[in-house]
PDB file of N, CA and C in Angstrom:
ATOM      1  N   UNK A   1      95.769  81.874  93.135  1.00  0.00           N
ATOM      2  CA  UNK A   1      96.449  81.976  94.415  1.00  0.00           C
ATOM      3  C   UNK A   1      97.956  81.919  94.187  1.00  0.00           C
ATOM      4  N   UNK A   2      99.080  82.883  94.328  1.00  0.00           N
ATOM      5  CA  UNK A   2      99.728  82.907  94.521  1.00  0.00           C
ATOM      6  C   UNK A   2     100.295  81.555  95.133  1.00  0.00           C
ATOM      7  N   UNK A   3     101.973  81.542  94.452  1.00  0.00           N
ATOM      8  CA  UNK A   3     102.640  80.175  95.183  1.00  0.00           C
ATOM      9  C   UNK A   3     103.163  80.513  96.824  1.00  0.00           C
ATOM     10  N   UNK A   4     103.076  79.771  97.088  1.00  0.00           N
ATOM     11  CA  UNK A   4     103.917  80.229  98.562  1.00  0.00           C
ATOM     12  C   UNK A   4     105.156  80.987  98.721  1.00  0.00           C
ATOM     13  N   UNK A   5     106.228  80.586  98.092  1.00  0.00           N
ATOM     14  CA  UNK A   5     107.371  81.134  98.176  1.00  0.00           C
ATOM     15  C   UNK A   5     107.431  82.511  97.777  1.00  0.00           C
ATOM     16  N   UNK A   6     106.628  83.051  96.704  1.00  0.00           N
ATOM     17  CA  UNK A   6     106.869  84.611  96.516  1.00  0.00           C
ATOM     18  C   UNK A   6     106.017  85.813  97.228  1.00  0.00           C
ATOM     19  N   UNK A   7     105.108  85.415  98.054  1.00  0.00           N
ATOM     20  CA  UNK A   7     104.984  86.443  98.879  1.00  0.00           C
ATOM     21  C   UNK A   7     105.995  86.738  99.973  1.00  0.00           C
ATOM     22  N   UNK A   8     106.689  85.678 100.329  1.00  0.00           N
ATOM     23  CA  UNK A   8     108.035  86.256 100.883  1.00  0.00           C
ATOM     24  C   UNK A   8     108.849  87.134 100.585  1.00  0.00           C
ATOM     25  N   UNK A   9     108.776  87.225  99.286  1.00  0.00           N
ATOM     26  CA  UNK A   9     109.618  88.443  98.672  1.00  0.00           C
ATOM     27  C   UNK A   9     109.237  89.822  98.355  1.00  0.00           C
ATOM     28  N   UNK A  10     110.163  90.390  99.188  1.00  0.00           N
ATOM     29  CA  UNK A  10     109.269  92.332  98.436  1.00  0.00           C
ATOM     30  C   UNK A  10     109.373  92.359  97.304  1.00  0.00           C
ATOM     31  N   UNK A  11     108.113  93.179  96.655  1.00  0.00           N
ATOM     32  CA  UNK A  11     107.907  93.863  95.524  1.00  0.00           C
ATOM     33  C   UNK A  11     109.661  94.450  94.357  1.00  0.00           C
ATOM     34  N   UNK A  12     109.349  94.111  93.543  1.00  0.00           N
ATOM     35  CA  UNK A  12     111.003  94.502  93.026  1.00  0.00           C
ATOM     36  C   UNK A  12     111.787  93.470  93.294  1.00  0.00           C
ATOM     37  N   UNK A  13     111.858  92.367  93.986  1.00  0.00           N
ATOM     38  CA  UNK A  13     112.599  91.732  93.761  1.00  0.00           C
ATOM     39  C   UNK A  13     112.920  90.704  92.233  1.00  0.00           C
ATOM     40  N   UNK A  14     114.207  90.648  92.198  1.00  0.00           N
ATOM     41  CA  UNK A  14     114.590  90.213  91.163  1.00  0.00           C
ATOM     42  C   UNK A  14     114.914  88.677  90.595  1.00  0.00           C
ATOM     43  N   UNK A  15     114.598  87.824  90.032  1.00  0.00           N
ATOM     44  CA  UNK A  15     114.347  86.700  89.691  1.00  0.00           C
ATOM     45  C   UNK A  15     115.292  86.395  89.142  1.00  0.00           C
ATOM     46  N   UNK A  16     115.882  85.218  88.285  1.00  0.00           N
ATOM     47  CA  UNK A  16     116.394  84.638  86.767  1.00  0.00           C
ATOM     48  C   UNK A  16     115.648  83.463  86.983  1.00  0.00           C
ATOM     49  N   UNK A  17     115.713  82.296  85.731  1.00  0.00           N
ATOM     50  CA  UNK A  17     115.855  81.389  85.274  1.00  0.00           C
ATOM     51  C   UNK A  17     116.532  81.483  84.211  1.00  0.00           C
ATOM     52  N   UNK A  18     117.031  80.134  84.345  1.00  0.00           N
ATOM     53  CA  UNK A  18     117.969  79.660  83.350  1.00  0.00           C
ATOM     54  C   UNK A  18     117.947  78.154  83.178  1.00  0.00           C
ATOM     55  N   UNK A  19     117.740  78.263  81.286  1.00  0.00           N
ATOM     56  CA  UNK A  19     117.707  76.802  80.997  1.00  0.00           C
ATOM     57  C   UNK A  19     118.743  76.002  80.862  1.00  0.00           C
ATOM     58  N   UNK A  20     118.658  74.905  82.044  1.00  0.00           N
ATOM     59  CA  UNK A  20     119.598  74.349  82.177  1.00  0.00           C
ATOM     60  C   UNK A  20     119.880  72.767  80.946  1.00  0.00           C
ATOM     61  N   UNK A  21     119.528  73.110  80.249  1.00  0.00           N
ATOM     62  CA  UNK A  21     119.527  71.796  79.143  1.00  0.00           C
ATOM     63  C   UNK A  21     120.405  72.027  78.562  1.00  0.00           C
ATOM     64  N   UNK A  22     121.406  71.044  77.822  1.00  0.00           N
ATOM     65  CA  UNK A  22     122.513  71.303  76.914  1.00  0.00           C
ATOM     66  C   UNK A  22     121.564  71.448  75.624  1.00  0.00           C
ATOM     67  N   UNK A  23     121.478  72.451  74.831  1.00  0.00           N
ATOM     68  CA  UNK A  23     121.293  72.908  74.121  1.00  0.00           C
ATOM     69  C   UNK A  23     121.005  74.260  73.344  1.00  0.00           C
ATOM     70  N   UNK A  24     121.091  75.164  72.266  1.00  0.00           N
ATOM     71  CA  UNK A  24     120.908  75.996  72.315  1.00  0.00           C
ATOM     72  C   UNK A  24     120.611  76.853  72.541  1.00  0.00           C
ATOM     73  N   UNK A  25     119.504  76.755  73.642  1.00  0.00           N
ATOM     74  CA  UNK A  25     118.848  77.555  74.375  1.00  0.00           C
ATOM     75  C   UNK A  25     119.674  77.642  75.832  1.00  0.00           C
ATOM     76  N   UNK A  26     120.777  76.663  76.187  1.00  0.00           N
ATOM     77  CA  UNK A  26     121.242  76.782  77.526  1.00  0.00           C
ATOM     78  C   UNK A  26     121.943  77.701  77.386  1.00  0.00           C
ATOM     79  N   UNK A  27     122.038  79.100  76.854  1.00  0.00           N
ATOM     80  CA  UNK A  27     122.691  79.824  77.803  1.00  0.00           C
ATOM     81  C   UNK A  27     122.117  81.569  77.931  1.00  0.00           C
ATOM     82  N   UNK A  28     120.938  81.019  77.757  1.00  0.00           N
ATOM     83  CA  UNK A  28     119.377  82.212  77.822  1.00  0.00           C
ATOM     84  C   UNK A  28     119.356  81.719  79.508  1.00  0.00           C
ATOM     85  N   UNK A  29     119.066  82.936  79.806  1.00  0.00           N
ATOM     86  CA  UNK A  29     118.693  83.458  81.529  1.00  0.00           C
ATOM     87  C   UNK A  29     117.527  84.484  81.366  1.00  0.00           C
ATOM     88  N   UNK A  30     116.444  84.396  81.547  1.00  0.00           N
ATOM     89  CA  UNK A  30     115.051  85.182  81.972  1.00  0.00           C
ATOM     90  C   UNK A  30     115.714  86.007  83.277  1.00  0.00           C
ATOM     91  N   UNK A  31     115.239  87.279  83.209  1.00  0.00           N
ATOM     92  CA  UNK A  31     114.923  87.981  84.383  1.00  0.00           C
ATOM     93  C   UNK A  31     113.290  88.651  84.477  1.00  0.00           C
ATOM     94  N   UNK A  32     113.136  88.665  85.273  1.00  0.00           N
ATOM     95  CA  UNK A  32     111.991  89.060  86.099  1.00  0.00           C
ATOM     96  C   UNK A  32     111.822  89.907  87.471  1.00  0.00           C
ATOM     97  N   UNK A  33     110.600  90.384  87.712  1.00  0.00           N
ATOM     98  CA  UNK A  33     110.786  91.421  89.141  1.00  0.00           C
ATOM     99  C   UNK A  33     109.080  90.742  89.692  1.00  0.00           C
ATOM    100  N   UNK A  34     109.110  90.157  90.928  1.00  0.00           N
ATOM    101  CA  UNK A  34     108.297  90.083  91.666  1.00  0.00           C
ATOM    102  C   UNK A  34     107.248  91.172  92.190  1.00  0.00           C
ATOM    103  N   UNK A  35     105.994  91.011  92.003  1.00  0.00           N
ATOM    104  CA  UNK A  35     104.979  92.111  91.913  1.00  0.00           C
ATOM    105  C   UNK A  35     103.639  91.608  92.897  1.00  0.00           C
ATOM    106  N   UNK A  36     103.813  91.726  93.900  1.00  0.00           N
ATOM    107  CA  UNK A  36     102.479  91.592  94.617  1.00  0.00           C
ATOM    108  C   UNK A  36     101.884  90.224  94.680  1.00  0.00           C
ATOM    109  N   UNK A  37     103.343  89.228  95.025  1.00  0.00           N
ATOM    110  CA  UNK A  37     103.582  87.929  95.351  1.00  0.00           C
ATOM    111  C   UNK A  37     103.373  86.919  93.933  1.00  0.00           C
ATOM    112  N   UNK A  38     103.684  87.794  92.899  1.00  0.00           N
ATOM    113  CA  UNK A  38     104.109  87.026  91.468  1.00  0.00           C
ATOM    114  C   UNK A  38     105.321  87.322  90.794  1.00  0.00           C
ATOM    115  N   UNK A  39     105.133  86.674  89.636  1.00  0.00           N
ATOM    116  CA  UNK A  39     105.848  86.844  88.756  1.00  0.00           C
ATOM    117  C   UNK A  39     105.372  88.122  87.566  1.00  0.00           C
ATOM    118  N   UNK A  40     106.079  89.228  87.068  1.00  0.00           N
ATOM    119  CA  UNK A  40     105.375  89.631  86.398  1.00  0.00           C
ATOM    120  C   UNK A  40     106.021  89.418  84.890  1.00  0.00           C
ATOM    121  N   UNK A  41     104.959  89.162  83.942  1.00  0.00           N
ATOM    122  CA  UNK A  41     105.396  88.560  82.503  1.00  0.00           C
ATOM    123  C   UNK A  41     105.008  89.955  81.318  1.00  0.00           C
ATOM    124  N   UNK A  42     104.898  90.378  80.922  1.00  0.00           N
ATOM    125  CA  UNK A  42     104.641  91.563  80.136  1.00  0.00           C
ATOM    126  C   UNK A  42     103.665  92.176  80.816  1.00  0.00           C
ATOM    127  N   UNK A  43     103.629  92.842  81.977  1.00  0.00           N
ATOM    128  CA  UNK A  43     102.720  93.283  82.508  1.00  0.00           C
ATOM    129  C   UNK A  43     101.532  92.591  83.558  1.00  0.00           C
ATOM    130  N   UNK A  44     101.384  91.453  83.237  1.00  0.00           N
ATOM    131  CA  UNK A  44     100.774  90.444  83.923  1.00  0.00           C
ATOM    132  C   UNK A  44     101.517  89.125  84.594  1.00  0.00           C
ATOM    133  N   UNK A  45     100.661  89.336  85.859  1.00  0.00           N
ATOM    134  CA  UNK A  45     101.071  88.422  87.034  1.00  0.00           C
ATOM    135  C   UNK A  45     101.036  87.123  86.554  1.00  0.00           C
ATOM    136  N   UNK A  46     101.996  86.258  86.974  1.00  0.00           N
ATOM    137  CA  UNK A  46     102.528  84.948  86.699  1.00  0.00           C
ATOM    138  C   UNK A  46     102.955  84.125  88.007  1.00  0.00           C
ATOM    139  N   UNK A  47     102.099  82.950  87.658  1.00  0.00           N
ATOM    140  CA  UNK A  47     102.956  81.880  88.950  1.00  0.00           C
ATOM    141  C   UNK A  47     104.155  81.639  88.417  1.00  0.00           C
ATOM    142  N   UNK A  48     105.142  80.936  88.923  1.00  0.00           N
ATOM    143  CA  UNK A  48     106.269  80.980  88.873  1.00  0.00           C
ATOM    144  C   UNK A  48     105.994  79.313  87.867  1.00  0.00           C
ATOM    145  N   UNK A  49     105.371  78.560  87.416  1.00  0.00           N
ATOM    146  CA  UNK A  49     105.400  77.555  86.966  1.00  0.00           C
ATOM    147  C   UNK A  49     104.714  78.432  85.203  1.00  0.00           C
ATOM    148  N   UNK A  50     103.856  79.092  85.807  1.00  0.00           N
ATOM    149  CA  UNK A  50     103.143  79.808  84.706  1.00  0.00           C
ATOM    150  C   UNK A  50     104.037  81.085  83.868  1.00  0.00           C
ATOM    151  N   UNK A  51     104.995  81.512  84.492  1.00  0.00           N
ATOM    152  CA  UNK A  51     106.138  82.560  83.465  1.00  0.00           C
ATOM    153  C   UNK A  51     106.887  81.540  82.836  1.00  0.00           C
ATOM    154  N   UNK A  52     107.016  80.608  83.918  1.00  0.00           N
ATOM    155  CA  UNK A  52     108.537  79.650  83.048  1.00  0.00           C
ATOM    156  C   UNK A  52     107.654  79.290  81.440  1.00  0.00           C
ATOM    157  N   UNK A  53     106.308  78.632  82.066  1.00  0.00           N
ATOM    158  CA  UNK A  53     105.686  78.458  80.335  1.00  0.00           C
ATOM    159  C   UNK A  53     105.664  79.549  79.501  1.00  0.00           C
ATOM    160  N   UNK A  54     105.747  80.909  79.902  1.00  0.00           N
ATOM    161  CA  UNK A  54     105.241  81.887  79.173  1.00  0.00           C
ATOM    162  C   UNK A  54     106.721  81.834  78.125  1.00  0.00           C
ATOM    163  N   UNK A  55     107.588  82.098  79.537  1.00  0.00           N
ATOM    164  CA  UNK A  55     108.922  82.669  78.299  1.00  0.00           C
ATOM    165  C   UNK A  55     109.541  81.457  77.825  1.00  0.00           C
ATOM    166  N   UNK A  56     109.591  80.241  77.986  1.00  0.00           N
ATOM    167  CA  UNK A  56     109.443  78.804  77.357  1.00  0.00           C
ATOM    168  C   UNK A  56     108.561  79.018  76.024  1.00  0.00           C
ATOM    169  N   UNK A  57     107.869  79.407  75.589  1.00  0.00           N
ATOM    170  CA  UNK A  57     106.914  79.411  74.817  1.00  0.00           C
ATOM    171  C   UNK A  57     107.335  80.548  73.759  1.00  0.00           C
ATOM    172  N   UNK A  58     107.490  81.642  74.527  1.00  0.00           N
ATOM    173  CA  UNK A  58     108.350  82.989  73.760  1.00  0.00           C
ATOM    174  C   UNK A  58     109.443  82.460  72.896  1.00  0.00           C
ATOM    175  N   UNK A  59     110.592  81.712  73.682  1.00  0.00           N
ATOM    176  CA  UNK A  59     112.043  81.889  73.411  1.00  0.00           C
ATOM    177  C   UNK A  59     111.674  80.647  72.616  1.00  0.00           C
ATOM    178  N   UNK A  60     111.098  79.752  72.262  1.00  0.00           N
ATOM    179  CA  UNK A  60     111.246  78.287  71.875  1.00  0.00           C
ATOM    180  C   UNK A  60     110.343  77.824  70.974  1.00  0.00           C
ATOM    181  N   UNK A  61     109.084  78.935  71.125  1.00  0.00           N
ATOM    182  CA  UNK A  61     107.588  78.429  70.678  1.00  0.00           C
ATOM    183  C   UNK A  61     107.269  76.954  70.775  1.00  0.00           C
ATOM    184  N   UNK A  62     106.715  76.484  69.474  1.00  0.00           N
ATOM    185  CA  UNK A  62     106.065  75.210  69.470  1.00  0.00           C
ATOM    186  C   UNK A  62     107.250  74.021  69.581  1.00  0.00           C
ATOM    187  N   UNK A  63     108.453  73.948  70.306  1.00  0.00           N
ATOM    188  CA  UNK A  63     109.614  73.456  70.801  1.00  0.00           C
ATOM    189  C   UNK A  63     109.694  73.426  72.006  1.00  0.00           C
ATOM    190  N   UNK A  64     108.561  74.306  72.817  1.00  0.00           N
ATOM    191  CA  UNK A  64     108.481  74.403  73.977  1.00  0.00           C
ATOM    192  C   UNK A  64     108.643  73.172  75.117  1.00  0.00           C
ATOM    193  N   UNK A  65     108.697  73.570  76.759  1.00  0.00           N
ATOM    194  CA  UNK A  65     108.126  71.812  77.321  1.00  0.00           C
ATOM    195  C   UNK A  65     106.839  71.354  77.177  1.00  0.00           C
ATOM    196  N   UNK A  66     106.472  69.916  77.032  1.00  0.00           N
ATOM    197  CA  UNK A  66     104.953  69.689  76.988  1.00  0.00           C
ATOM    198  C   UNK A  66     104.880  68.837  78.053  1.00  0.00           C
ATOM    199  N   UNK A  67     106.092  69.364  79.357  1.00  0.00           N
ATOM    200  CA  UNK A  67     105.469  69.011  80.472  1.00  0.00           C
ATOM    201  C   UNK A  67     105.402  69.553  81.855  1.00  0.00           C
ATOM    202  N   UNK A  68     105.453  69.653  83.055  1.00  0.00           N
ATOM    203  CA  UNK A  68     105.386  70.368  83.844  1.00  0.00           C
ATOM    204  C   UNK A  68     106.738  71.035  84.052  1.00  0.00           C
ATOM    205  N   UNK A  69     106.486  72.369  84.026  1.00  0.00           N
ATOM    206  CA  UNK A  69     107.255  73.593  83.656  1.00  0.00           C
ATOM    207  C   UNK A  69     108.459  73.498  85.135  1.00  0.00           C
ATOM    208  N   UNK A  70     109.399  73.698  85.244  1.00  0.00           N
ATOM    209  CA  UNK A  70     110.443  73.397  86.371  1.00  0.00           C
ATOM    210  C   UNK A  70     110.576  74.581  87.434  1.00  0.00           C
ATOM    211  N   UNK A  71     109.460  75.228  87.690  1.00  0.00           N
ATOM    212  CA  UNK A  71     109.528  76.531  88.477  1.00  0.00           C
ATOM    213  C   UNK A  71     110.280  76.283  89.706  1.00  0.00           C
ATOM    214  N   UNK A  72     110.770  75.135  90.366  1.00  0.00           N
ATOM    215  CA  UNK A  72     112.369  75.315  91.832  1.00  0.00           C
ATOM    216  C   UNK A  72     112.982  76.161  90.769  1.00  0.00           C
ATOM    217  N   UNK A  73     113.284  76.201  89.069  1.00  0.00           N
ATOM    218  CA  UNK A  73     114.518  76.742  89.189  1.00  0.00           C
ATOM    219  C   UNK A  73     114.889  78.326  89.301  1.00  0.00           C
ATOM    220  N   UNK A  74     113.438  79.389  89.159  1.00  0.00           N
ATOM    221  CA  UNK A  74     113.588  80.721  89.652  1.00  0.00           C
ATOM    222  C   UNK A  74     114.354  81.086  90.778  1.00  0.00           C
ATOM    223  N   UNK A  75     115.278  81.418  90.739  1.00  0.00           N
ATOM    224  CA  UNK A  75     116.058  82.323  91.676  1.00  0.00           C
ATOM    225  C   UNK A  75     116.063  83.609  92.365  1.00  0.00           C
ATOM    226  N   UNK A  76     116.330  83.890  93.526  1.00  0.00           N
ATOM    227  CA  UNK A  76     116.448  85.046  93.496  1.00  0.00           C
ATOM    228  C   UNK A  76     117.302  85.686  94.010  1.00  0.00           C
ATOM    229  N   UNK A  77     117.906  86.930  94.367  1.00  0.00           N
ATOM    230  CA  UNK A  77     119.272  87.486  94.731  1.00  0.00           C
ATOM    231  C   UNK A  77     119.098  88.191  95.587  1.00  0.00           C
ATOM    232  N   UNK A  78     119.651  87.679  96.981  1.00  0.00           N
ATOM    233  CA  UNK A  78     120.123  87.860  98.081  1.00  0.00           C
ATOM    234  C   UNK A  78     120.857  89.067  98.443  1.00  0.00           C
ATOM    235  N   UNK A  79     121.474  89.695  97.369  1.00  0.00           N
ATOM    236  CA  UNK A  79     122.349  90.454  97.643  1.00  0.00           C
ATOM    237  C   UNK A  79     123.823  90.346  97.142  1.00  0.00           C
ATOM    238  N   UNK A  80     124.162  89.050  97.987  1.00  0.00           N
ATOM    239  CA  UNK A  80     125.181  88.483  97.837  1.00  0.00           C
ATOM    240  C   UNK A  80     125.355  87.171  96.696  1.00  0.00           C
ATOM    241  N   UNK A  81     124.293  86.169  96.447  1.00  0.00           N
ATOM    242  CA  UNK A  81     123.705  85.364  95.667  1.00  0.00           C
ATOM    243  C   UNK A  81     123.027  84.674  95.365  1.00  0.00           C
ATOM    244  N   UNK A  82     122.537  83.949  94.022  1.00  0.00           N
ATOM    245  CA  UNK A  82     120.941  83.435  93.275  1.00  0.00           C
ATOM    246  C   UNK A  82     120.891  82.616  94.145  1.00  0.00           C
ATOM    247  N   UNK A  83     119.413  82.246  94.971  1.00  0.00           N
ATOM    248  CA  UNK A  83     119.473  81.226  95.659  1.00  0.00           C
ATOM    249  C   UNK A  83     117.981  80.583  95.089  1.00  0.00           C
ATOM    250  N   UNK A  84     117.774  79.377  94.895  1.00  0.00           N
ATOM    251  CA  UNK A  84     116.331  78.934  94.629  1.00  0.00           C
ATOM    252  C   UNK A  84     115.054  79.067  95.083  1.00  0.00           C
ATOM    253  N   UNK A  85     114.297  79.572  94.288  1.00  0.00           N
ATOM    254  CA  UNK A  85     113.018  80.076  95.680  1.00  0.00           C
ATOM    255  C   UNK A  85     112.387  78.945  96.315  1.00  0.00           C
ATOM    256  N   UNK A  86     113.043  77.398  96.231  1.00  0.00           N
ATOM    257  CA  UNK A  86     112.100  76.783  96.538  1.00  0.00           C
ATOM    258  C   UNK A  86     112.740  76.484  97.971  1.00  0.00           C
ATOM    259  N   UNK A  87     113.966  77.001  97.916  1.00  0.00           N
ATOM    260  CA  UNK A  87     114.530  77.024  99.636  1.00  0.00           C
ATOM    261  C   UNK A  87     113.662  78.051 100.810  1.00  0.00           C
ATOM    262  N   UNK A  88     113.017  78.636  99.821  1.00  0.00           N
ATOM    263  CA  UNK A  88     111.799  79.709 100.770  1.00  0.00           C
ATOM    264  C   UNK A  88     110.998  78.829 101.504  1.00  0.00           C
ATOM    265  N   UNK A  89     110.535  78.027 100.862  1.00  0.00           N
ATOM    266  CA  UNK A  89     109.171  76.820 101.328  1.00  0.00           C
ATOM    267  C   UNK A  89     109.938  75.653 102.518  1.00  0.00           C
ATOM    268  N   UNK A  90     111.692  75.677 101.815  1.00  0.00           N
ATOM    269  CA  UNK A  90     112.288  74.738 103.005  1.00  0.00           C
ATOM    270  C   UNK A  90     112.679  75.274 104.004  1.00  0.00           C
ATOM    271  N   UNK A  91     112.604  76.990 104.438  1.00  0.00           N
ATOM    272  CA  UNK A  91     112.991  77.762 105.525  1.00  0.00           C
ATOM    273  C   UNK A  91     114.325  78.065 105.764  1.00  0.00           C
ATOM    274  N   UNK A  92     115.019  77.350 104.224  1.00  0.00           N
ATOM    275  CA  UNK A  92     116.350  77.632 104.348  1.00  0.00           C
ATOM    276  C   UNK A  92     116.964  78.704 103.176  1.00  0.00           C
ATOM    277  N   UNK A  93     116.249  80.001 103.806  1.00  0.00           N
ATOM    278  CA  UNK A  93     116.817  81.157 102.858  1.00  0.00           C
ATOM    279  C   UNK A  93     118.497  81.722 103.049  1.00  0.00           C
TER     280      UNK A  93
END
């Protein structure tokens, strides 16, 4: 089941995350395009907790998190700017 917040978004819409940790990896930004109220990860649909592990796992491998994956921090763009998708769920887009 899809998360709540991304069926709000049309198809094509455009995502980032970005790891916000001081460390080598902080200044990697994921993009992504929303597909039929997911995330899509090489072709396959992703919850938004479930890509962050994917490309967490990609970019970091066995360095990865071994704990619940931070999916508020997917963004998405307004137009004007990244706003958190988890402001979708607070009605404050």
């Amino acid at each position: 089941m899809p998360d709540p917040e991304l069926p709000m978004l049309p198809d094509g819409t455009t995502l980032r995350w970005q790891y916000l940790e001081k460390s080598e990896y902080s200044a990697i930004t994921i993009f992504a395009e929303v597909q039929d109220g997911r995330i899509q990860f090489q072709g396959e649909p992703r919850s938004p907790s479930g890509a962050t592990r994917d490309f967490d796992t990609l970019i970091r491998g066995e360095d990865g998190y071994a704990w619940d994956y931070p999916w508020e921090e997917w963004e998405w763009n307004t137009g004007e700017e990244w706003v958190p998708i988890k402001r979708l769920r607070e009605g404050d887009s």
